[in-house]
Protein backbone atom coordinates (compact mmCIF):
# COMPACT_ATOMS: atom_id res chain seq x y z
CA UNK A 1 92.08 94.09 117.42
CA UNK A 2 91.38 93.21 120.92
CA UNK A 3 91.33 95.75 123.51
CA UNK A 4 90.87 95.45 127.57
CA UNK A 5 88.62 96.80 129.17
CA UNK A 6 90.92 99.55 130.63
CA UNK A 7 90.75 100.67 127.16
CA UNK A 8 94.55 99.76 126.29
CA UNK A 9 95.54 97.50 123.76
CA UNK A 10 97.57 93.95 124.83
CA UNK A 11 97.11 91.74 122.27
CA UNK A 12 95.71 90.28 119.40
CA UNK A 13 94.49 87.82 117.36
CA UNK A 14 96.89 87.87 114.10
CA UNK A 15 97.77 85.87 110.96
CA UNK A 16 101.27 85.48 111.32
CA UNK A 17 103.28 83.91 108.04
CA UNK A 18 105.99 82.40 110.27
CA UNK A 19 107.95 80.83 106.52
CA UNK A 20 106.90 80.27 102.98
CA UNK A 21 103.52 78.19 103.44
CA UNK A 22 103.83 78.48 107.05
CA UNK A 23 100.99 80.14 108.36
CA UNK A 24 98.93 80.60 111.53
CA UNK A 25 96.24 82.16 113.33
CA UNK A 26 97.81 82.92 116.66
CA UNK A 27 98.05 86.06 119.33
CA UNK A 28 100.63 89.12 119.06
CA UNK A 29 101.36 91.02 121.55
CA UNK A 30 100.79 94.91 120.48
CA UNK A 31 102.43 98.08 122.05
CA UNK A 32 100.13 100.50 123.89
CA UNK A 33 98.63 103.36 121.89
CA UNK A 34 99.51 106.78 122.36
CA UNK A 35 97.25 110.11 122.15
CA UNK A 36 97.54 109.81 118.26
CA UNK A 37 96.69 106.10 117.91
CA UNK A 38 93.43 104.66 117.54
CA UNK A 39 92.48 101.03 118.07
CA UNK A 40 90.53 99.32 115.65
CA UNK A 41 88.67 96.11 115.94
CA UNK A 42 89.03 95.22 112.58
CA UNK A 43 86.00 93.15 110.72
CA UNK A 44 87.62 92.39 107.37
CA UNK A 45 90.84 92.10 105.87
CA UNK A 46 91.74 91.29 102.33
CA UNK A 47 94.37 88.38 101.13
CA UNK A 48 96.89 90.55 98.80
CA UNK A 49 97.71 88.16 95.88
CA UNK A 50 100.88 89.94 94.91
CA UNK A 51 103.13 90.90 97.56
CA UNK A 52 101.42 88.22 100.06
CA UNK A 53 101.60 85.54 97.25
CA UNK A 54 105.46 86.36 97.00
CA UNK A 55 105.53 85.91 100.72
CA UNK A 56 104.00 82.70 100.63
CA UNK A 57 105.97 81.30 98.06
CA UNK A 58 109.34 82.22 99.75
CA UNK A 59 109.68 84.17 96.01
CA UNK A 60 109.90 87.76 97.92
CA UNK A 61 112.83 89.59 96.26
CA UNK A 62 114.96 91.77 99.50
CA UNK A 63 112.44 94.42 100.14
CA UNK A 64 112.49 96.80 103.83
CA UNK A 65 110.25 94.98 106.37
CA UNK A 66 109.19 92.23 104.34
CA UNK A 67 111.24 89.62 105.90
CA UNK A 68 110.08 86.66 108.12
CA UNK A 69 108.26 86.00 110.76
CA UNK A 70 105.11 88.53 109.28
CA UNK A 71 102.40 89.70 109.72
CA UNK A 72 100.90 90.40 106.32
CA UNK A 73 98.28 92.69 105.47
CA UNK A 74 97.25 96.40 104.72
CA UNK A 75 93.92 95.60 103.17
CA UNK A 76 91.43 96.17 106.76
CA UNK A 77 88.41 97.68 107.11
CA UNK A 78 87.01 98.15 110.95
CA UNK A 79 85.62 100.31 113.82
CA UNK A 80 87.57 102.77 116.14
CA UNK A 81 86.99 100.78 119.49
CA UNK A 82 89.58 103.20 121.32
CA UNK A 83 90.34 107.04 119.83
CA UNK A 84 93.37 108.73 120.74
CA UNK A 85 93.04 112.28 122.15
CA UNK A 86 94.50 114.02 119.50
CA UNK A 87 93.93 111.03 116.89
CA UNK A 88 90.97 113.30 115.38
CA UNK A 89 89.03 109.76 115.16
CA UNK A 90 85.68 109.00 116.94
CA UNK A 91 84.60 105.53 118.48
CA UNK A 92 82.36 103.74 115.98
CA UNK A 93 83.70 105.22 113.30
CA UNK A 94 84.25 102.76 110.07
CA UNK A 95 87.73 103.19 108.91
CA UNK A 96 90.25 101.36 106.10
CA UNK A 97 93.45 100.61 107.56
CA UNK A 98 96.10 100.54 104.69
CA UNK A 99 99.39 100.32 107.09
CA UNK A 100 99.68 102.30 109.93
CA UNK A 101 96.98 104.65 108.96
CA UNK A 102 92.90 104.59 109.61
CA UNK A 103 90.98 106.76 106.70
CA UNK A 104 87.27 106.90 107.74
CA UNK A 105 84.99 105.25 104.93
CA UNK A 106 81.29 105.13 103.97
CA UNK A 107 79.24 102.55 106.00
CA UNK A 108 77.63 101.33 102.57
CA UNK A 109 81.31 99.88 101.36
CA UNK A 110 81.62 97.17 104.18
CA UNK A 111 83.57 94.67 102.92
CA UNK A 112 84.29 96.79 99.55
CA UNK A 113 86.28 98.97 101.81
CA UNK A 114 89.56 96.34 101.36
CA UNK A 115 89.71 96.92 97.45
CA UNK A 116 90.83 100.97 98.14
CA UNK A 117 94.38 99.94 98.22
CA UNK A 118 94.48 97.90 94.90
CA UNK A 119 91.81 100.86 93.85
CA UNK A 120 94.44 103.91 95.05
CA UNK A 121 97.38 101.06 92.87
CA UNK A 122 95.94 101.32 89.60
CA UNK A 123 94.68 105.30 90.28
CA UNK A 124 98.74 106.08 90.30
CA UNK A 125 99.36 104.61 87.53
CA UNK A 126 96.93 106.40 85.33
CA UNK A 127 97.39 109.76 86.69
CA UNK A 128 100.95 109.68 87.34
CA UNK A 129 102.56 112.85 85.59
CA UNK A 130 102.50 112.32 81.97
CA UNK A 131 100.80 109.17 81.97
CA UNK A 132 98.49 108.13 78.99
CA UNK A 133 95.27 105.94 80.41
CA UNK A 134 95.52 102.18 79.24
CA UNK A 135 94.48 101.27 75.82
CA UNK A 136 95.93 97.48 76.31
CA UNK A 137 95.79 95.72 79.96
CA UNK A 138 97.30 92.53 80.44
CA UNK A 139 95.59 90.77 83.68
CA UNK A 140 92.27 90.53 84.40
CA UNK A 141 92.51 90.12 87.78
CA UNK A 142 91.30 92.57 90.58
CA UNK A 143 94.08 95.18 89.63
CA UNK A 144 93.61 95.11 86.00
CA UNK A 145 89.75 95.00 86.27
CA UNK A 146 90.03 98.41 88.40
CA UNK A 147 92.50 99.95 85.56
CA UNK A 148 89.56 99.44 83.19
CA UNK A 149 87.25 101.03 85.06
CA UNK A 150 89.17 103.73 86.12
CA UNK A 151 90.06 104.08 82.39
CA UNK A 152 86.20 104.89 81.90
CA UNK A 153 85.61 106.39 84.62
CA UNK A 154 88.10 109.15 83.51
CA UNK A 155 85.94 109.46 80.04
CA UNK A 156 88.57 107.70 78.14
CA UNK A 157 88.07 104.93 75.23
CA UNK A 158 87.60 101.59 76.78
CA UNK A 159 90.73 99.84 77.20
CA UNK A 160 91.09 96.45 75.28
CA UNK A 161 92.25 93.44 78.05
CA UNK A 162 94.21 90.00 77.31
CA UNK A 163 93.52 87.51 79.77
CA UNK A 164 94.35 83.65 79.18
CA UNK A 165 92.92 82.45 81.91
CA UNK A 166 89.05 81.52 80.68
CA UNK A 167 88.45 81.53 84.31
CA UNK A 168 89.24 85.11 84.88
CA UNK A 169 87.69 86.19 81.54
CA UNK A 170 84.02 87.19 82.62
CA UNK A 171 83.04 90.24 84.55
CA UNK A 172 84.06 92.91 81.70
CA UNK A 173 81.70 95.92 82.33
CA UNK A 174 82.03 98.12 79.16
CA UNK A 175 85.07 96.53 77.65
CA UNK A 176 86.76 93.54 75.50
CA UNK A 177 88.29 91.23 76.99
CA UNK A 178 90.22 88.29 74.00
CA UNK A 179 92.66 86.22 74.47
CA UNK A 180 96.50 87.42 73.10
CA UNK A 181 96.82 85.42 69.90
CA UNK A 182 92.93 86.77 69.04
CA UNK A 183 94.05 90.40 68.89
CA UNK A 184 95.63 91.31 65.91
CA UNK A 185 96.86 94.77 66.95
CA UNK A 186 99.94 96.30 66.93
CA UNK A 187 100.04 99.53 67.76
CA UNK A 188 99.13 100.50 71.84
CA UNK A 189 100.08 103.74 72.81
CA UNK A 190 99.75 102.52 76.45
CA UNK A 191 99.80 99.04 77.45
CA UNK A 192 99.67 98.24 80.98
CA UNK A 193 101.14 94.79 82.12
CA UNK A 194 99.57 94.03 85.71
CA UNK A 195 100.47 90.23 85.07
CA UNK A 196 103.39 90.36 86.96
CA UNK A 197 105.18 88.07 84.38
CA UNK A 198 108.50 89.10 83.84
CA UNK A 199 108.86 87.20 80.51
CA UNK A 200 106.06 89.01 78.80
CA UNK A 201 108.45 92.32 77.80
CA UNK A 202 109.10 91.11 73.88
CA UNK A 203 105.77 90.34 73.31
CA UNK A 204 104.56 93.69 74.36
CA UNK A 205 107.20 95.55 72.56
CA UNK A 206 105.91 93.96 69.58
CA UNK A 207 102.53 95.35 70.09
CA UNK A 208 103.43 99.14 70.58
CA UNK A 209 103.16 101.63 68.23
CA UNK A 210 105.81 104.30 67.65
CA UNK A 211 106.90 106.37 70.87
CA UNK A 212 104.34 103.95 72.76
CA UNK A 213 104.64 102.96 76.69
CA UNK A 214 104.92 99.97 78.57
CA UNK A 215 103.39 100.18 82.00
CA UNK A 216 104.49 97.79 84.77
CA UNK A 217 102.04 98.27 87.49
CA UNK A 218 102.20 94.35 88.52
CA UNK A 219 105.13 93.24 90.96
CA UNK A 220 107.52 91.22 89.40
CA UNK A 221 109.95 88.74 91.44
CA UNK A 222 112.26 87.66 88.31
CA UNK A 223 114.85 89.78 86.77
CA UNK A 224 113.35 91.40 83.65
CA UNK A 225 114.93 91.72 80.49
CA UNK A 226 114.19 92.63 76.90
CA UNK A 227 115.50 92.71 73.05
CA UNK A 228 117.08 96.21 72.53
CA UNK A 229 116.41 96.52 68.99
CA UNK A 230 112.61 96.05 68.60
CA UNK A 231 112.74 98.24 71.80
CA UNK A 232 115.25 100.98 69.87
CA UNK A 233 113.26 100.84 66.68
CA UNK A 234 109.95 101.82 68.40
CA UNK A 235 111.36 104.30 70.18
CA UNK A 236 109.18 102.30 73.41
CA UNK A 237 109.40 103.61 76.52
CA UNK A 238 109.42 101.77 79.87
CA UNK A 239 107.49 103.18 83.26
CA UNK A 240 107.34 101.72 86.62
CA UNK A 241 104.48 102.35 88.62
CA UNK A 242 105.00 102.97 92.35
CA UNK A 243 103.68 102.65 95.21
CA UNK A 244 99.87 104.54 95.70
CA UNK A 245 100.16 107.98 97.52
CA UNK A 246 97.56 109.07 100.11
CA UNK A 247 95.68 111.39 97.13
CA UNK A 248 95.35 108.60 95.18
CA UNK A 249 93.67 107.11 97.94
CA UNK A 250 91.48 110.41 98.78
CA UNK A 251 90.89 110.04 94.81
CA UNK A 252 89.07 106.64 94.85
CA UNK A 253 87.60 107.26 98.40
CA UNK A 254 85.31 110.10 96.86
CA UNK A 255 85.11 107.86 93.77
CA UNK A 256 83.65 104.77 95.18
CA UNK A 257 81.57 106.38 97.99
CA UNK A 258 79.91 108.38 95.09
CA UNK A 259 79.24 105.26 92.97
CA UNK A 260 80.92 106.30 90.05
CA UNK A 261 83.87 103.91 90.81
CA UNK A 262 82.26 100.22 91.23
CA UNK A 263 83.82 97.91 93.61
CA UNK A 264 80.89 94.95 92.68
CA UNK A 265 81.93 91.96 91.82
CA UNK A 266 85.54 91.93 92.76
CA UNK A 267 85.35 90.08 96.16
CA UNK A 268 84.68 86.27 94.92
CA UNK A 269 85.81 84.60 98.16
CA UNK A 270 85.07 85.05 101.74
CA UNK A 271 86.46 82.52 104.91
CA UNK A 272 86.29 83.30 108.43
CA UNK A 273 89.51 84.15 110.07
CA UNK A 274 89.79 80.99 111.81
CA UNK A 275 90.33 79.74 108.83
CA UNK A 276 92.89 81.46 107.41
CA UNK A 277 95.42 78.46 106.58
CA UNK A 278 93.01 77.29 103.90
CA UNK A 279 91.68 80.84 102.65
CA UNK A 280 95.18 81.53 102.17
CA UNK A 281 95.62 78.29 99.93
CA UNK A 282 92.71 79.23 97.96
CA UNK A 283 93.58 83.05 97.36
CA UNK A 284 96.77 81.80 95.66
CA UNK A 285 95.73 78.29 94.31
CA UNK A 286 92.61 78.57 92.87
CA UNK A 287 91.97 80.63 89.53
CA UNK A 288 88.76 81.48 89.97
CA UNK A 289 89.36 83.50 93.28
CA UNK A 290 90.22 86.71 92.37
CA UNK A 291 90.04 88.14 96.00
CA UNK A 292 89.83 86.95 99.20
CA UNK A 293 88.43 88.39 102.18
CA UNK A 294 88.76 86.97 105.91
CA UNK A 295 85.71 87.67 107.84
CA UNK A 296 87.56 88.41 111.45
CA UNK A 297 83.49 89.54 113.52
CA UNK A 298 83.80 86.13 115.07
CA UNK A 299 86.65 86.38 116.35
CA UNK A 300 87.94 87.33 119.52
């Protein structure tokens, strides 16, 4: 964000999606911050290719706040330019930005710093009350890669992963990662579908074992439906993953600052904010981009 020199906040520089594949890099006007707000000039942001790619597509089931004009994000990492008085935030400090909050981070993430959110995503999902870690993922994307490691990270049995995408197949650290029709298994105890694809559910009923668990941790836009009886016969179950919670986030803060959570090799693109139009085409065109950060330290 920009701030005046008075120190107050009066507008910005913003990627606004104005209607599906409408989007621009234009100024915002922002509301002037109070004792507990902090600004934050912010010096990368990432492109979200779930809900923002529903956005885009004008494929965004009714969901609170998600409606057009937008201003998509909660993937920033930044400095406090302007600390509240009772904010409990210095100036200087490097902080992630998922929403309306700012968490200070580790200098040495930089850029990494956008992946927390996705990171905090699949850290729900495995330690949700009564979950079972992954043995199947389906998705190799960002999400699904940070499953895995999480998964072994926890001290658990590597997970096995479909992908069909041969683009999207490399970059397995510790685990297998085979196309569907090349895995012969079929009985999961825990498969975790982050492919967003809601036709996928009979196929991955057919792979669990007795008393086994689907995991939807993707976000699906379609109605999804199923067979009862393979379904009844396995006795499967069906579990929704939610939306991260803030110690999920204090989880794979400690996690990734330590090292013991890797965030390498997960950022394949970078643009510069001025550029946003395109880098927003690529994010969601392109296979090979599995995530995309704007670069916003020239602007101003």
């Amino acid at each position: 964000m920009t701030a005046a020199a008075s120190g107050l906040p009066l507008d910005t520089l913003a990627v606004v999606l104005r209607a599906p594949e409408d989007l621009a890099l234009t100024r915002v006007g922002l509301t002037a911050p109070g004792d507990e707000d902090v600004v934050v000039d912010v010096e990368w942001s990432g492109v979200s290719t779930g809900t923002e790619r529903l956005l885009w597509a004008g494929k965004m089931p009714p969901f609170p706040g998600l409606g057009y004009p937008l201003v998509p994000g909660y993937e920033s990492v930044g400095r406090v330019s302007v600390p509240g008085a009772k904010s409990g935030r210095a100036a200087g400090e490097r902080v992630f930005v998922p929403g309306s909050r700012a968490v200070p981070i580790s200098e040495r993430l930089a850029e990494r710093g956008v992946l927390l959110a996705l990171a905090a995503t699949a850290c729900h999902a495995i330690t949700s009350e009564g979950a079972r870690p992954p043995d199947l993922i389906v998705g190799h994307g960002v999400l699904g890669r940070l499953l895995a490691r999480l998964t072994l990270v926890g001290g658990h049995a590597p997970p096995t992963v479909w992908e069909t995408n041969p683009a999207r197949a490399a970059g397995a650290i510790g685990y297998p990662v085979v196309q569907p029709e090349d895995d012969p298994r079929a009985n999961y105890r825990s498969i975790y579908d982050v492919s967003g694809d809601a036709a996928l559910l009979d196929a991955l009923i057919a792979r669990l074992a007795p008393g086994g668990e689907i995991v939807l941790a993707g976000f699906y836009s379609e109605r999804l439906a199923f067979a009862f009886p393979p379904a009844f016969m396995r006795e499967a179950r069906i579990r929704i993953a939610a939306e991260w919670r803030q110690p999920d986030l204090d989880a794979v803060k400690v996690l990734a600052e330590s090292g013991r959570l890797s965030l390498d090799g997960l950022i394949t693109h970078r643009q510069s904010a001025a550029a946003a139009p395109d880098a927003y085409r690529t994010a969601f065109g392109d296979p090979a981009c599995l995530k995309m950060v704007l670069d916003w330290r020239a602007c101003a």
